[in-house]
Protein backbone atom coordinates (compact mmCIF):
# COMPACT_ATOMS: atom_id res chain seq x y z
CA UNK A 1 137.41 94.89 127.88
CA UNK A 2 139.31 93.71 131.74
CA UNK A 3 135.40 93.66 132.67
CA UNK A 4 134.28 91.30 129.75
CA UNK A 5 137.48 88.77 130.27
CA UNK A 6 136.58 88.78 134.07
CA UNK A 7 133.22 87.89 133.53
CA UNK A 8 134.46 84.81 131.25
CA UNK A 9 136.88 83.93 133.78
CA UNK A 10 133.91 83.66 136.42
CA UNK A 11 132.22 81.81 133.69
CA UNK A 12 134.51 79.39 133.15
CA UNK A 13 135.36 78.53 136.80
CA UNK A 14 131.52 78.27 138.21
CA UNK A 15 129.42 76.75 135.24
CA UNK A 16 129.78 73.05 134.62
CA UNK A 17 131.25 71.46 130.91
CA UNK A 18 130.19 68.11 131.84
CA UNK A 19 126.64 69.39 132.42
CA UNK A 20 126.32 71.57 129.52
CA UNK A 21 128.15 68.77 127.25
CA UNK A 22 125.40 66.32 128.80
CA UNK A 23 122.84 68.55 127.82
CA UNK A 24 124.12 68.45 124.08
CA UNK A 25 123.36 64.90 124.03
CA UNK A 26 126.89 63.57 124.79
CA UNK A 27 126.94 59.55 125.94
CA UNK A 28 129.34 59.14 128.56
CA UNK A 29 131.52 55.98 128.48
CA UNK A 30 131.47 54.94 132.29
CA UNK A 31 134.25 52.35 131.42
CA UNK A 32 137.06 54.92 130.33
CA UNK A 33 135.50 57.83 132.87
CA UNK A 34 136.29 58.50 136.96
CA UNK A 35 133.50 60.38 138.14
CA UNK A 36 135.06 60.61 141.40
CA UNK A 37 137.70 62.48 139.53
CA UNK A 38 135.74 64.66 137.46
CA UNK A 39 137.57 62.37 134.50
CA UNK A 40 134.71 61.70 131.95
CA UNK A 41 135.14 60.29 128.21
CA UNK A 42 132.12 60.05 125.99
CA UNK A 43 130.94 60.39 122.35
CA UNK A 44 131.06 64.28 120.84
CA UNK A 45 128.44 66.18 120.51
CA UNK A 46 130.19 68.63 118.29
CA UNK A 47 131.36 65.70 115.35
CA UNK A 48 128.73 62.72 116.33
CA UNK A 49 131.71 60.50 116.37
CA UNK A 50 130.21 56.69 118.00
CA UNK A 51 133.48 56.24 119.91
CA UNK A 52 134.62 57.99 123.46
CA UNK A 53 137.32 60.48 122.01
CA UNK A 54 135.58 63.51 123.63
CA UNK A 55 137.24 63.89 127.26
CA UNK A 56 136.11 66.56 130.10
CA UNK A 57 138.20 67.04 132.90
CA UNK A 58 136.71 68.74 135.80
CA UNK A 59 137.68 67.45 139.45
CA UNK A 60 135.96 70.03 140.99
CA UNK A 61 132.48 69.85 139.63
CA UNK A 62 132.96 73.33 137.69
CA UNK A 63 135.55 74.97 135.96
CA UNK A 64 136.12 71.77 133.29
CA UNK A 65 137.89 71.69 130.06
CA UNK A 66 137.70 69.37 126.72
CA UNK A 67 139.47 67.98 124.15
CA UNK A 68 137.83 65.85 121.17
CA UNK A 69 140.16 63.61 119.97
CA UNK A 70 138.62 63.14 116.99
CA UNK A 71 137.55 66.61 115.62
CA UNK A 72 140.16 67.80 117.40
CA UNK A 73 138.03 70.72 119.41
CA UNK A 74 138.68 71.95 122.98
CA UNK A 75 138.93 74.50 125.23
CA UNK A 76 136.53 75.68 128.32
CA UNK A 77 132.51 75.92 128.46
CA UNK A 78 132.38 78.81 126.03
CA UNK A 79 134.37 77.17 123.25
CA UNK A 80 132.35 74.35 123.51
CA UNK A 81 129.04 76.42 123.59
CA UNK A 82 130.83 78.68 120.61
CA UNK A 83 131.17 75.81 118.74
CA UNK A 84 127.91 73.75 119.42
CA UNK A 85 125.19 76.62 118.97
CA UNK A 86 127.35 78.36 116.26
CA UNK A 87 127.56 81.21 118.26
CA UNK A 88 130.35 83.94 118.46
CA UNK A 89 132.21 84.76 121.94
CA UNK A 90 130.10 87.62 123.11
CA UNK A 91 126.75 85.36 122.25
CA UNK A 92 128.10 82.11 124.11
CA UNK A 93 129.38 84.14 127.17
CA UNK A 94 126.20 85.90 127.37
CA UNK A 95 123.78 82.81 127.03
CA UNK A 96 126.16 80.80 129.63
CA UNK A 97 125.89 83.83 132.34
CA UNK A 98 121.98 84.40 131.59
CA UNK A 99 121.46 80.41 132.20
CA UNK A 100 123.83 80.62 136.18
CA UNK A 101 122.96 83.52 137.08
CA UNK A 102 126.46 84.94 136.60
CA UNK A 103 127.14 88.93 137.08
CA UNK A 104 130.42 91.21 138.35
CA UNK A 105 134.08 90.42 137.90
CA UNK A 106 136.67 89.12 139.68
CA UNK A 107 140.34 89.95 141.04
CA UNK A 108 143.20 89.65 138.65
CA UNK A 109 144.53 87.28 141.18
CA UNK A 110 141.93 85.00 140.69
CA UNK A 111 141.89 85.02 137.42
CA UNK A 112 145.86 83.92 137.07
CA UNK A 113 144.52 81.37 139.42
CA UNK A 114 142.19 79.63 137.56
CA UNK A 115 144.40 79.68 134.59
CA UNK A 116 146.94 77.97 136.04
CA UNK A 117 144.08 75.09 136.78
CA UNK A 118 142.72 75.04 133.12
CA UNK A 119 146.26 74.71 131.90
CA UNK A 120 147.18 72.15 134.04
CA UNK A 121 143.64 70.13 133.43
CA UNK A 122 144.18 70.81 129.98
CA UNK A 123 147.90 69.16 130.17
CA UNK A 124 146.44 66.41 132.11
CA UNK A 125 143.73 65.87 129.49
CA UNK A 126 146.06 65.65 126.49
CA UNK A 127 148.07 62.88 128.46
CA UNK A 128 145.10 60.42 129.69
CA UNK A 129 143.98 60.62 126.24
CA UNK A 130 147.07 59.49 124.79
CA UNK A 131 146.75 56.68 127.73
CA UNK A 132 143.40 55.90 126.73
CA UNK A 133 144.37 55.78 123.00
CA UNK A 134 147.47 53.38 123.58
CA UNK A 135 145.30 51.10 125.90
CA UNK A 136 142.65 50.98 123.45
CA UNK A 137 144.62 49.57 120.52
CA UNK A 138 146.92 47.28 122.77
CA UNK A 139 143.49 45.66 123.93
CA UNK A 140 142.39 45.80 119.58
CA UNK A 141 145.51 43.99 118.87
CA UNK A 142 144.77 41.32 121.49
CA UNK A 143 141.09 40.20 120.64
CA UNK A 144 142.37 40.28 116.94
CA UNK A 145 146.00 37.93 117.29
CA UNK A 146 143.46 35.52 119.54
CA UNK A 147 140.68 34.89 116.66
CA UNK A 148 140.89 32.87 114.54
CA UNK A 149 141.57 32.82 111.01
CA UNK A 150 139.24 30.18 110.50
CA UNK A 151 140.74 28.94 106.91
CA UNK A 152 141.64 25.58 107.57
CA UNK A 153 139.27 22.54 107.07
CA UNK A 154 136.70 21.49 109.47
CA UNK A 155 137.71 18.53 111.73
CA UNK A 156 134.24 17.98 113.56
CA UNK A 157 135.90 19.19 116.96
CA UNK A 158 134.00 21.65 119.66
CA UNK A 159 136.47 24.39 118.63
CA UNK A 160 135.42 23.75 114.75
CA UNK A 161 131.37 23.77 115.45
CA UNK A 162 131.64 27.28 117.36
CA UNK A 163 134.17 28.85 114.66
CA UNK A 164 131.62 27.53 111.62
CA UNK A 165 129.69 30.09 113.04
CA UNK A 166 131.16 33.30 110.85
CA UNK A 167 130.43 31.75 107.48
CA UNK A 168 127.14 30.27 108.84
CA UNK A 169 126.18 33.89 109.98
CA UNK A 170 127.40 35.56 106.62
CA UNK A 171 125.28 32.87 104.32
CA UNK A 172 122.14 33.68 106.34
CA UNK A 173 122.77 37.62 106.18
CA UNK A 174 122.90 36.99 102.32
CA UNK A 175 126.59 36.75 101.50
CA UNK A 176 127.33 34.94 99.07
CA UNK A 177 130.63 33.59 100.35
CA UNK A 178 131.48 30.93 97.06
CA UNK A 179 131.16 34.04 94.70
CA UNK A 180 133.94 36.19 95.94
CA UNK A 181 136.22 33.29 97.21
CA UNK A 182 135.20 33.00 101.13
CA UNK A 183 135.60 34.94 104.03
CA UNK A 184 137.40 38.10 103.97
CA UNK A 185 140.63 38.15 105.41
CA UNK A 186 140.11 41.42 107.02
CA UNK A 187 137.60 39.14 108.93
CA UNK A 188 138.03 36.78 112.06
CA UNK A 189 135.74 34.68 114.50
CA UNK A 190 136.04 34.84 118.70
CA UNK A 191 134.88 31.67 119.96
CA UNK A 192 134.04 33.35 122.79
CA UNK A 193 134.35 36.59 123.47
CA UNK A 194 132.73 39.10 126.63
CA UNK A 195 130.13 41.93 125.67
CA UNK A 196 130.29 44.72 128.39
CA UNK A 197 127.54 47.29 128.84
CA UNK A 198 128.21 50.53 129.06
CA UNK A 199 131.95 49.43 130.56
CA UNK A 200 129.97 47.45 133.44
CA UNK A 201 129.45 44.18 133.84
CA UNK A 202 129.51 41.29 131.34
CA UNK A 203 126.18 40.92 130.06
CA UNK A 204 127.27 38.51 127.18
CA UNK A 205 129.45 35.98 126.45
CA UNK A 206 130.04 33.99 122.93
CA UNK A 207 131.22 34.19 119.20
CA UNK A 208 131.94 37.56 117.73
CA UNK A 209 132.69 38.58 114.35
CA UNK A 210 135.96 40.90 114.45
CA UNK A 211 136.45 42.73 111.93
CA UNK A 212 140.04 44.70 111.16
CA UNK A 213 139.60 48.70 111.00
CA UNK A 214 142.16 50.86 109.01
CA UNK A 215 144.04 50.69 105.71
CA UNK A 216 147.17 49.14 105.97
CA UNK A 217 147.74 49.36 108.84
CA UNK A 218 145.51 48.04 112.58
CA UNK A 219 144.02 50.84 114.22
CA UNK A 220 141.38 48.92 115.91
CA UNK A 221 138.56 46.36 115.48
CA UNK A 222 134.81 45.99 115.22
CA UNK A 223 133.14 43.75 117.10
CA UNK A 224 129.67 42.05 116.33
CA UNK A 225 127.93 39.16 118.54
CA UNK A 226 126.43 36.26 116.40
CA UNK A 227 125.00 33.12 116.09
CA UNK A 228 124.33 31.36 112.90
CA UNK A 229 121.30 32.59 112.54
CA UNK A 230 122.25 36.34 113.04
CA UNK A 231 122.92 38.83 115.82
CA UNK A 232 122.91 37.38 119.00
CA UNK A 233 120.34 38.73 121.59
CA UNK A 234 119.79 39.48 124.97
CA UNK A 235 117.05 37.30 126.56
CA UNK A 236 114.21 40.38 125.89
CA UNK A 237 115.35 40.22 122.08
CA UNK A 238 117.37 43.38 121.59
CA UNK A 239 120.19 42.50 119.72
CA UNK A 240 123.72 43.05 121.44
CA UNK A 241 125.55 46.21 121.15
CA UNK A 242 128.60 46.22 118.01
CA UNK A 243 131.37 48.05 119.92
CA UNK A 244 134.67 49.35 118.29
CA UNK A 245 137.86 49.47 120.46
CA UNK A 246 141.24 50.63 119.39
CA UNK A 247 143.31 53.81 118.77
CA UNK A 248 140.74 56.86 120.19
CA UNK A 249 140.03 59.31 117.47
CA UNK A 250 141.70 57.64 114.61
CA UNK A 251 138.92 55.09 114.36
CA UNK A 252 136.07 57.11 112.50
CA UNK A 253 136.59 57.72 109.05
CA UNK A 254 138.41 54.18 108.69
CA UNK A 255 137.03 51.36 107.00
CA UNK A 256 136.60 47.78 107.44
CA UNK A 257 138.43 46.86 103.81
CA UNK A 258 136.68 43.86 102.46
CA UNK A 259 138.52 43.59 99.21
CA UNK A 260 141.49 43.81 97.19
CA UNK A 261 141.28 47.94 95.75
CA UNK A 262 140.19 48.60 92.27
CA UNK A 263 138.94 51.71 90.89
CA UNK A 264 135.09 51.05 91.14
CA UNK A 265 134.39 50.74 95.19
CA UNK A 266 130.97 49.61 97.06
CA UNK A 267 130.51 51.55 100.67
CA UNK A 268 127.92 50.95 102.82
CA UNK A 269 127.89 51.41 106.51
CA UNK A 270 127.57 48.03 107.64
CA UNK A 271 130.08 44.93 106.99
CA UNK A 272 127.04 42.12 106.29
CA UNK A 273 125.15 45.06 104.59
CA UNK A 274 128.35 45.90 102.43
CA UNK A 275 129.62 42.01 101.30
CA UNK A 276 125.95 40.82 100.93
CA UNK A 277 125.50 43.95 98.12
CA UNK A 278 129.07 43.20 96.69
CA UNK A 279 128.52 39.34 95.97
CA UNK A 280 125.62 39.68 94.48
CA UNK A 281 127.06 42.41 92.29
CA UNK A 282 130.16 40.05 91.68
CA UNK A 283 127.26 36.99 90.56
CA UNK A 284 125.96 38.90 88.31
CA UNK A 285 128.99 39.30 86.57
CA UNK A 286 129.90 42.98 87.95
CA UNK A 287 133.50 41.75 89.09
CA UNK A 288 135.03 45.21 88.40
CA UNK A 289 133.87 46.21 92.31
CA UNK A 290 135.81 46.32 95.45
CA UNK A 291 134.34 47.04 98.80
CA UNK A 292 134.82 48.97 102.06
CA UNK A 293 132.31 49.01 105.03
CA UNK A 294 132.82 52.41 106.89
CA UNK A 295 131.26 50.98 109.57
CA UNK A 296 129.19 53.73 110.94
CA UNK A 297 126.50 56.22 108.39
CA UNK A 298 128.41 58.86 109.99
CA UNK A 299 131.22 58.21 108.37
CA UNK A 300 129.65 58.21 105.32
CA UNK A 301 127.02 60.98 105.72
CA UNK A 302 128.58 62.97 108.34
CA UNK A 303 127.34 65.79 110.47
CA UNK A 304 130.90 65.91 110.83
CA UNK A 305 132.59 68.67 108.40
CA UNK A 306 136.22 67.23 109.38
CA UNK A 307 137.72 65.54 107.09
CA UNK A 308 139.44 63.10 108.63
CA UNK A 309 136.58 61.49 110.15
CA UNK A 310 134.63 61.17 106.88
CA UNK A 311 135.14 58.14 104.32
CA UNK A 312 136.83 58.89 101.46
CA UNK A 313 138.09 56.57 99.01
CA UNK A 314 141.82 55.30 98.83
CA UNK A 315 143.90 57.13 95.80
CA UNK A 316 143.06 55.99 92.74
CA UNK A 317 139.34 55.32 92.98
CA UNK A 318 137.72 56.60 89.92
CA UNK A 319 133.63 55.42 90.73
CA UNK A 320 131.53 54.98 94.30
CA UNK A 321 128.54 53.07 94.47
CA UNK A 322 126.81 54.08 97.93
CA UNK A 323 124.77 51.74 100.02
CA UNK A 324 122.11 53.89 101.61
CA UNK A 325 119.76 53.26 104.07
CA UNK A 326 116.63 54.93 104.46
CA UNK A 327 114.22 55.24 107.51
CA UNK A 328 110.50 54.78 107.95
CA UNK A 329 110.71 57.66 110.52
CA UNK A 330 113.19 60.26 108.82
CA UNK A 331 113.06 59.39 105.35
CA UNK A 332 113.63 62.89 103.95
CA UNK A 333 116.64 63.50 106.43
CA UNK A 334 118.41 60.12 105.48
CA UNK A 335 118.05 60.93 101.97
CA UNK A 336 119.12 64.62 102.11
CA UNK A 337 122.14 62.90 104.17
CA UNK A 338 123.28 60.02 101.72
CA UNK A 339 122.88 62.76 98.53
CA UNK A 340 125.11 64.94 100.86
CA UNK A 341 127.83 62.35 100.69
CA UNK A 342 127.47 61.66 97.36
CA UNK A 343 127.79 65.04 95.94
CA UNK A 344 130.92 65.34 99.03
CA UNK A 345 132.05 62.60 96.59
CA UNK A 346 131.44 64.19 93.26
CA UNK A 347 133.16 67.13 94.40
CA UNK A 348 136.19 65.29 94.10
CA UNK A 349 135.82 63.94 90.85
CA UNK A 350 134.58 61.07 91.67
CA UNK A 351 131.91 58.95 89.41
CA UNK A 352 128.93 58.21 92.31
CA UNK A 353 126.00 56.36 92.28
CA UNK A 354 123.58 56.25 95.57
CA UNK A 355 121.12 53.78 95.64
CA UNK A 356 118.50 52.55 98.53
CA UNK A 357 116.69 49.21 98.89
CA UNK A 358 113.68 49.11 96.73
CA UNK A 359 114.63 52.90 95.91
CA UNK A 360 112.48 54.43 98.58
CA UNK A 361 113.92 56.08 101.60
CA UNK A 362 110.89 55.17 103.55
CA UNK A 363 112.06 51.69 104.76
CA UNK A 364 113.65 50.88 107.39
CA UNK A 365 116.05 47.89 105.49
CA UNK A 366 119.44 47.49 104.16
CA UNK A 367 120.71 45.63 101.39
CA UNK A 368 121.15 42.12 103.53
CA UNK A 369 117.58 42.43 104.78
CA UNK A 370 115.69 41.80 101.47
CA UNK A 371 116.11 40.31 97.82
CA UNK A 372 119.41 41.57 96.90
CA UNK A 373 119.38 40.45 93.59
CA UNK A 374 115.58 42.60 92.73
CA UNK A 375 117.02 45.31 95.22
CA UNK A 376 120.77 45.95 92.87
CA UNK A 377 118.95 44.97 89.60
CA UNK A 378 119.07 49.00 88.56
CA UNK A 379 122.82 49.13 89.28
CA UNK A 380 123.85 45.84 87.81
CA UNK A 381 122.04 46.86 84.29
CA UNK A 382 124.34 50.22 84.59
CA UNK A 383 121.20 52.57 86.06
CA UNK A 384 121.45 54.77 88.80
């Protein structure tokens, strides 16, 4: 057994986290990380949460530890391997020594050594995080005091013609804004407002659509470029980048809330996708609805088995109607997905009804891309 824990020890201290997490497919946020430090924050591999909340720390190149703020995993390179490949400890350690080259043991002194430096990276991992977190809803509650509201009447002014934007954006993503009273209040318009990629340089500058994430209470807000046309666009047309920024690792899992509650809810992953289905439901004389946008499909479909990062209706929901989406590339996956949620849903005790555009998962559209009213007639004559 003292051979086995040596070897893991030796493991641990000479095989790179941030290369093996980088290898799982994690996105590293070069805004929130310090290479320079061996301080890196990107999205987890282990959850496939959109936001940074997974953080390696690993100043010396090797020898890292994580912590996932939002599933709430962490350890050293063969907990994260463990937990990525589904393996058990022997399996990881082995595949991890196989891949470096790794044989022998090494001195007891050593070994106290380098647990006295995961501890302490692990301490100083926990408390950047809860820096990060702080800073990234103190930054949420700015963008989302300086919109604006946008409720009064128009007076012709400069201000005025940029902030007409929002409903100008909504009408033309097929919201029908006079049939559920306006513009959300959960929604606000920033005249002008910076789009950085990847944390670098400004890239974009004009009127975003903010959108308030959480129940009750601000966790953090969604942010989507526009013009009144639709997305805005950088100048080889790919559409800028939504972002989220707030409280890191609370943020998945919360919705956008659209509506006042009621016991029959819409979901769909995207707000304009989500309030486009909803008023036309609500014009054809379906007004028993409310609506949430959860604002990712992960949060809807998952892979993440966590609980806390998965939508799940407020108490006292009785019926979901899910929004899917389908895909001209993975159609079987993105329905096997959305019927995942809905029987997630079902299990508890939920009434749920799925339902795609055009029924077919083949296409890559969502409900404010086509005829909403031929797309929801099923649902609005009471057929799933």
């Amino acid at each position: 057994m003292g051979g086995t824990m040596q070897k893991s020890d030796r493991i641990k201290a000479e095989v790179s986290l941030r290369a093996i997490a980088d290898a799982a497919g994690t996105v590293w946020d070069l805004k929130k990380s310090r290479p320079a430090k061996g301080d890196w924050w990107g999205s987890c591999p282990l959850h496939g949460e959109a936001t940074a909340s997974f953080h390696v720390v690993e100043p010396a190149g090797t020898g890292g530890v994580f912590k996932c703020f939002g599933c709430h995993k962490g350890g050293s390179v063969i907990d994260f391997t463990m937990e990525h490949l589904g393996l058990d400890f022997v399996e990881a350690m082995r595949r991890l020594a196989d891949d470096a080259g790794i044989s022998g043991e090494i001195s007891e002194e050593r070994q106290r050594d380098l647990e006295r430096q995961r501890q302490k990276a692990k301490d100083k991992a926990e408390r950047e995080a809860q820096r990060q977190a702080e800073t990234g809803h103190r930054i949420a509650l700015q963008i989302w005091r300086r919109a604006s509201t946008r409720r009064r009447p128009y007076t012709g002014s400069a201000k005025d013609v940029v902030t007409s934007v929002l409903p100008r954006y909504l009408k033309a993503r097929g919201v029908r804004l006079a049939a559920i009273g306006g513009i959300p209040g959960t929604l606000r318009i920033a005249p002008m407002l910076d789009h950085r990629e990847n944390g670098g340089a400004v890239v974009h500058s004009g009127p975003a659509m903010v959108a308030a994430i959480g129940r009750g209470k601000l966790l953090g807000v969604h942010r989507t470029w526009i013009t009144a046309k639709g997305r805005a666009s950088h100048s080889d047309g790919r559409k800028i980048a939504k972002q989220w920024i707030g409280r890191t690792g609370a943020l998945m899992g919360q919705p956008c809330v659209l509506t006042a509650p009621s016991p029959s809810v819409v979901v769909g992953e995207g707000i304009e996708t989500t309030l486009a289905a909803y008023s036309s439901l609500v014009s054809a004389g379906q007004v028993q609805w409310s609506a949430e946008a959860a604002l990712s499909r992960g949060a809807i479909t998952g892979p993440s088995q966590y609980a806390g990062q998965l939508w799940t209706p407020r108490p006292g929901v009785e019926e979901v109607l899910i929004l899917g989406e389908g895909s001209s590339k993975h159609p079987a996956e993105a329905r096997q997905l959305y019927e995942g949620a809905a029987a997630r849903l079902r299990a508890m005790g939920l009434r749920v009804r799925l339902t795609v555009p055009h029924g077919r998962w083949d296409l890559d559209l969502d409900f404010a891309d086509v005829a909403l009213m031929e797309i929801l007639k099923g649902v609005v004559h009471g057929h799933d």
